[in-house]
Protein backbone atom coordinates (compact mmCIF):
# COMPACT_ATOMS: atom_id res chain seq x y z
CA UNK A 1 0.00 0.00 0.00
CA UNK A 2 1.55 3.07 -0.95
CA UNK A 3 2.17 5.95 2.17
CA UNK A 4 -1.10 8.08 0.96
CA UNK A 5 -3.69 5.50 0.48
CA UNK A 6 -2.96 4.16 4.34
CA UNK A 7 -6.12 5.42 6.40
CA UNK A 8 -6.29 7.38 9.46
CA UNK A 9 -9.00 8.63 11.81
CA UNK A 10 -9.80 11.95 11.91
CA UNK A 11 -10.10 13.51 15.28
CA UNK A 12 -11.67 16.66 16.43
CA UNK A 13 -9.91 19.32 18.57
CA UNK A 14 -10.90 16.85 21.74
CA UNK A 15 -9.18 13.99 19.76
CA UNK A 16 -12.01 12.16 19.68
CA UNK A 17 -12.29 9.92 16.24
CA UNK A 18 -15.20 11.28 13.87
CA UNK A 19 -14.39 9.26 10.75
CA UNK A 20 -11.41 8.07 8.75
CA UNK A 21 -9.67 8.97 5.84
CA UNK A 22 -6.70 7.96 3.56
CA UNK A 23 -3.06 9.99 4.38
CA UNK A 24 -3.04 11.47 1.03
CA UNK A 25 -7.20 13.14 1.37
CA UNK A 26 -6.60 13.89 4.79
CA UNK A 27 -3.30 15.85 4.11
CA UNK A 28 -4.49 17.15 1.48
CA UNK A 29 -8.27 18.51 3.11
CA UNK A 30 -6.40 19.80 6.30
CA UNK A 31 -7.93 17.38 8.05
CA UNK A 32 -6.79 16.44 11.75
CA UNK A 33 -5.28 13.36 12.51
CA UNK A 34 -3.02 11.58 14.66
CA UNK A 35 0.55 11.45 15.07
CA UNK A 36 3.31 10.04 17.08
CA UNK A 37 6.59 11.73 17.92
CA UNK A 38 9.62 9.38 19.48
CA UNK A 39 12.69 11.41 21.05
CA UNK A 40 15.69 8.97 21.00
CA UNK A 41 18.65 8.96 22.77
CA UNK A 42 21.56 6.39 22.94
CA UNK A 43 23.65 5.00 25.68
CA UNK A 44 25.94 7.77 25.45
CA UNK A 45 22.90 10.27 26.18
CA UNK A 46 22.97 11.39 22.18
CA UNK A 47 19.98 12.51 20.21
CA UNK A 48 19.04 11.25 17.23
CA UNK A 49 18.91 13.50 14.86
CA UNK A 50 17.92 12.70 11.20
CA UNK A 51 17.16 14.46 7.40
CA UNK A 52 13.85 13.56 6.13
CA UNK A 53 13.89 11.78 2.22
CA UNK A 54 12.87 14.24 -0.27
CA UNK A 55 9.99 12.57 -1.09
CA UNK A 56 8.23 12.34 1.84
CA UNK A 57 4.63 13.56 1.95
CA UNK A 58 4.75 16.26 4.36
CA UNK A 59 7.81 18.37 5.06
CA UNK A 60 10.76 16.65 2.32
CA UNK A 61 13.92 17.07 2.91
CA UNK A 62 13.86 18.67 6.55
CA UNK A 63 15.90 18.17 9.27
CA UNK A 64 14.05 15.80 12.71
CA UNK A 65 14.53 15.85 16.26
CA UNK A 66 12.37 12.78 16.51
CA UNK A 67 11.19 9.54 14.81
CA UNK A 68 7.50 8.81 14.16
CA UNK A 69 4.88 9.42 11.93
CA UNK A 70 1.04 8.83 11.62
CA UNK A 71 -1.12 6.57 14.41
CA UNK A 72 -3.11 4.32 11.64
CA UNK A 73 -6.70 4.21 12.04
CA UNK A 74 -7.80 2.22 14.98
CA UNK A 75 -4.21 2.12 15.93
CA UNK A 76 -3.24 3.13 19.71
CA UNK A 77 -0.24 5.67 20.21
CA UNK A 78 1.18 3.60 22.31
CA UNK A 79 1.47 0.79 19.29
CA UNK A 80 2.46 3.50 16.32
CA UNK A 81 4.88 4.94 18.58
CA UNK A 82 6.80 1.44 18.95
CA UNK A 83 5.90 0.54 15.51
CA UNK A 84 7.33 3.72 14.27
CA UNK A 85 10.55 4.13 16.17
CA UNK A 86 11.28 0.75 15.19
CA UNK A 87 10.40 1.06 11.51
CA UNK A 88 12.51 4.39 11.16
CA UNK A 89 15.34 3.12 13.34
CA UNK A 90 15.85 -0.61 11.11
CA UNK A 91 15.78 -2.13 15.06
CA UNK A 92 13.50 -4.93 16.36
CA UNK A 93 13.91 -5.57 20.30
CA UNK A 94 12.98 -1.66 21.45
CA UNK A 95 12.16 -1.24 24.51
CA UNK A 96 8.28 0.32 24.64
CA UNK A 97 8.36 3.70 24.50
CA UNK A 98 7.64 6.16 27.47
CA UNK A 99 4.57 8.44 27.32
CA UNK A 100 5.35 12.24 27.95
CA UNK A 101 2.87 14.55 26.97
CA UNK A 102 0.09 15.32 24.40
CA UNK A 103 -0.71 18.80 22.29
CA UNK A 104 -2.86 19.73 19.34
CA UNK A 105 0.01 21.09 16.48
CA UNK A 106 -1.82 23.29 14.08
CA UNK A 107 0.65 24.79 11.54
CA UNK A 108 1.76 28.36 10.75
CA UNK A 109 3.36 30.06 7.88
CA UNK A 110 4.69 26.94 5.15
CA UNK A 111 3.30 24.42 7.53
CA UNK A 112 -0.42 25.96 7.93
CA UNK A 113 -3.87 24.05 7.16
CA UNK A 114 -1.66 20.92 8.85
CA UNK A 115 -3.27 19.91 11.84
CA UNK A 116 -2.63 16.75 14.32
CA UNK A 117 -2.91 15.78 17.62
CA UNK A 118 0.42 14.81 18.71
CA UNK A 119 1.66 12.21 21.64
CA UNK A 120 5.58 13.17 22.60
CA UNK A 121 7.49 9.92 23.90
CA UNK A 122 10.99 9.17 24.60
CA UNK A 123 12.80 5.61 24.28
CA UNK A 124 16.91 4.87 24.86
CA UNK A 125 17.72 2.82 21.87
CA UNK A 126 21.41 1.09 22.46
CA UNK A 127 20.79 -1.30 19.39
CA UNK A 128 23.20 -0.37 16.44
CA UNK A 129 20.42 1.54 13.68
CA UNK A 130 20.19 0.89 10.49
CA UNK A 131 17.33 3.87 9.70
CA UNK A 132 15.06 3.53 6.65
CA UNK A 133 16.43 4.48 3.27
CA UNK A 134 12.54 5.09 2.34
CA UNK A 135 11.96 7.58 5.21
CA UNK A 136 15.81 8.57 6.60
CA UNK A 137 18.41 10.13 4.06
CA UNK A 138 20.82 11.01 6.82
CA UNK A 139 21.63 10.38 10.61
CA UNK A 140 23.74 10.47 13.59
CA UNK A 141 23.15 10.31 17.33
CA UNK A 142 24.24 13.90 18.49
CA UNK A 143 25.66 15.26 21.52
CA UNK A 144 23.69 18.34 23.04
CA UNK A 145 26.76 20.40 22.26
CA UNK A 146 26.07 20.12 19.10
CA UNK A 147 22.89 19.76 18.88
CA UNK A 148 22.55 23.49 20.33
CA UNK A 149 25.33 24.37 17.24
CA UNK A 150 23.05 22.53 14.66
CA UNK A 151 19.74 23.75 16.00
CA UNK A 152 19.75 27.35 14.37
CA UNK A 153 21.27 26.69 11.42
CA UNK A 154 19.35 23.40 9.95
CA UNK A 155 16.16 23.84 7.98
CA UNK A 156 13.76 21.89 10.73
CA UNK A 157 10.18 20.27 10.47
CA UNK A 158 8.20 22.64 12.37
CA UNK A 159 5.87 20.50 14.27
CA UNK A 160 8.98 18.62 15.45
CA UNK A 161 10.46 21.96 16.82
CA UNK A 162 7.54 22.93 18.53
CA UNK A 163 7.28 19.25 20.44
CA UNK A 164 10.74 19.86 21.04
CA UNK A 165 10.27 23.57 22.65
CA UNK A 166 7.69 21.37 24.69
CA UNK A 167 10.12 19.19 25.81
CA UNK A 168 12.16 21.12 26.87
CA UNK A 169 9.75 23.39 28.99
CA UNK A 170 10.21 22.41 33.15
CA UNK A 171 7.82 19.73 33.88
CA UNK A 172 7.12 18.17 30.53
CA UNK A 173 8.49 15.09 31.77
CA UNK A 174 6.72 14.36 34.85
């Protein structure tokens, strides 16, 4: 099945499901979906850090501070998120990633009319990675050092920046 005929439920603002739709109409329609983001770190305490492919459906090319992707329809977050950090990584054997927080993304400027409610989880992968050529065109685990270098000078997905900003806010990990 190719990436935009998968289907998805479509949520309201209370991420409640109210029907379903392939990726490509609901990308397409602006309408809001589901969505998984997976913050990775390795046994060193390194982020993963990846460069989207250039053909992927929504934001090509750009620069990730997190694996994940869409929660299929009837799928849990829980499920996509392991499913997802797995696929994107090239690992089987990861342990179940941890729950942080939830938030409604709803795009400004390049990114507006996209829409998704958005689970934030974190996972410690120590298994060597062997990402998806289909979804990953670059990678490396980075030390916050230079992560902070890196930050304002890559081109960035925006939803993944503002999880990240959420992250990083005092108490986001409680």
């Amino acid at each position: 099945m190719a990436p935009y005929d998968e289907l998805l439920d479509i949520v309201d603002e209370h991420d409640r499901v109210i029907g379903q739709a392939p990726r490509g109409e609901a990308y397409a329609r602006g309408l809001r979906h589901r969505c998984v983001f997976i913050h990775v770190r390795d046994a060193q305490d390194r982020v993963f850090v990846h460069r989207r492919t250039a053909d992927k459906l929504v934001f090509p090319s750009l620069y990730d501070l997190f694996v994940g992707g869409v929660v299929g329809a009837g799928e849990s977050y829980d499920a996509a998120a392991l499913r997802e950090a797995e696929e994107e990584l090239g690992v089987s054997g990861l342990p179940r990633p941890k729950p942080l927080f939830s938030f409604l993304y709803e795009g400004t400027g390049e990114a507006a009319g996209n829409t998704w409610w958005s689970r934030v989880y974190e996972v410690r992968c120590e298994l060597p990675v062997a990402p998806q050529a289909e979804e990953v065109a670059w990678h490396a685990f980075l030390p916050e050092e230079e992560l902070a270098r890196v930050l304002p000078v890559w081109e960035w997905v925006p939803d993944g920046l503002e999880a990240y900003r959420r992250l990083r806010e005092p108490g986001s990990r409680a």
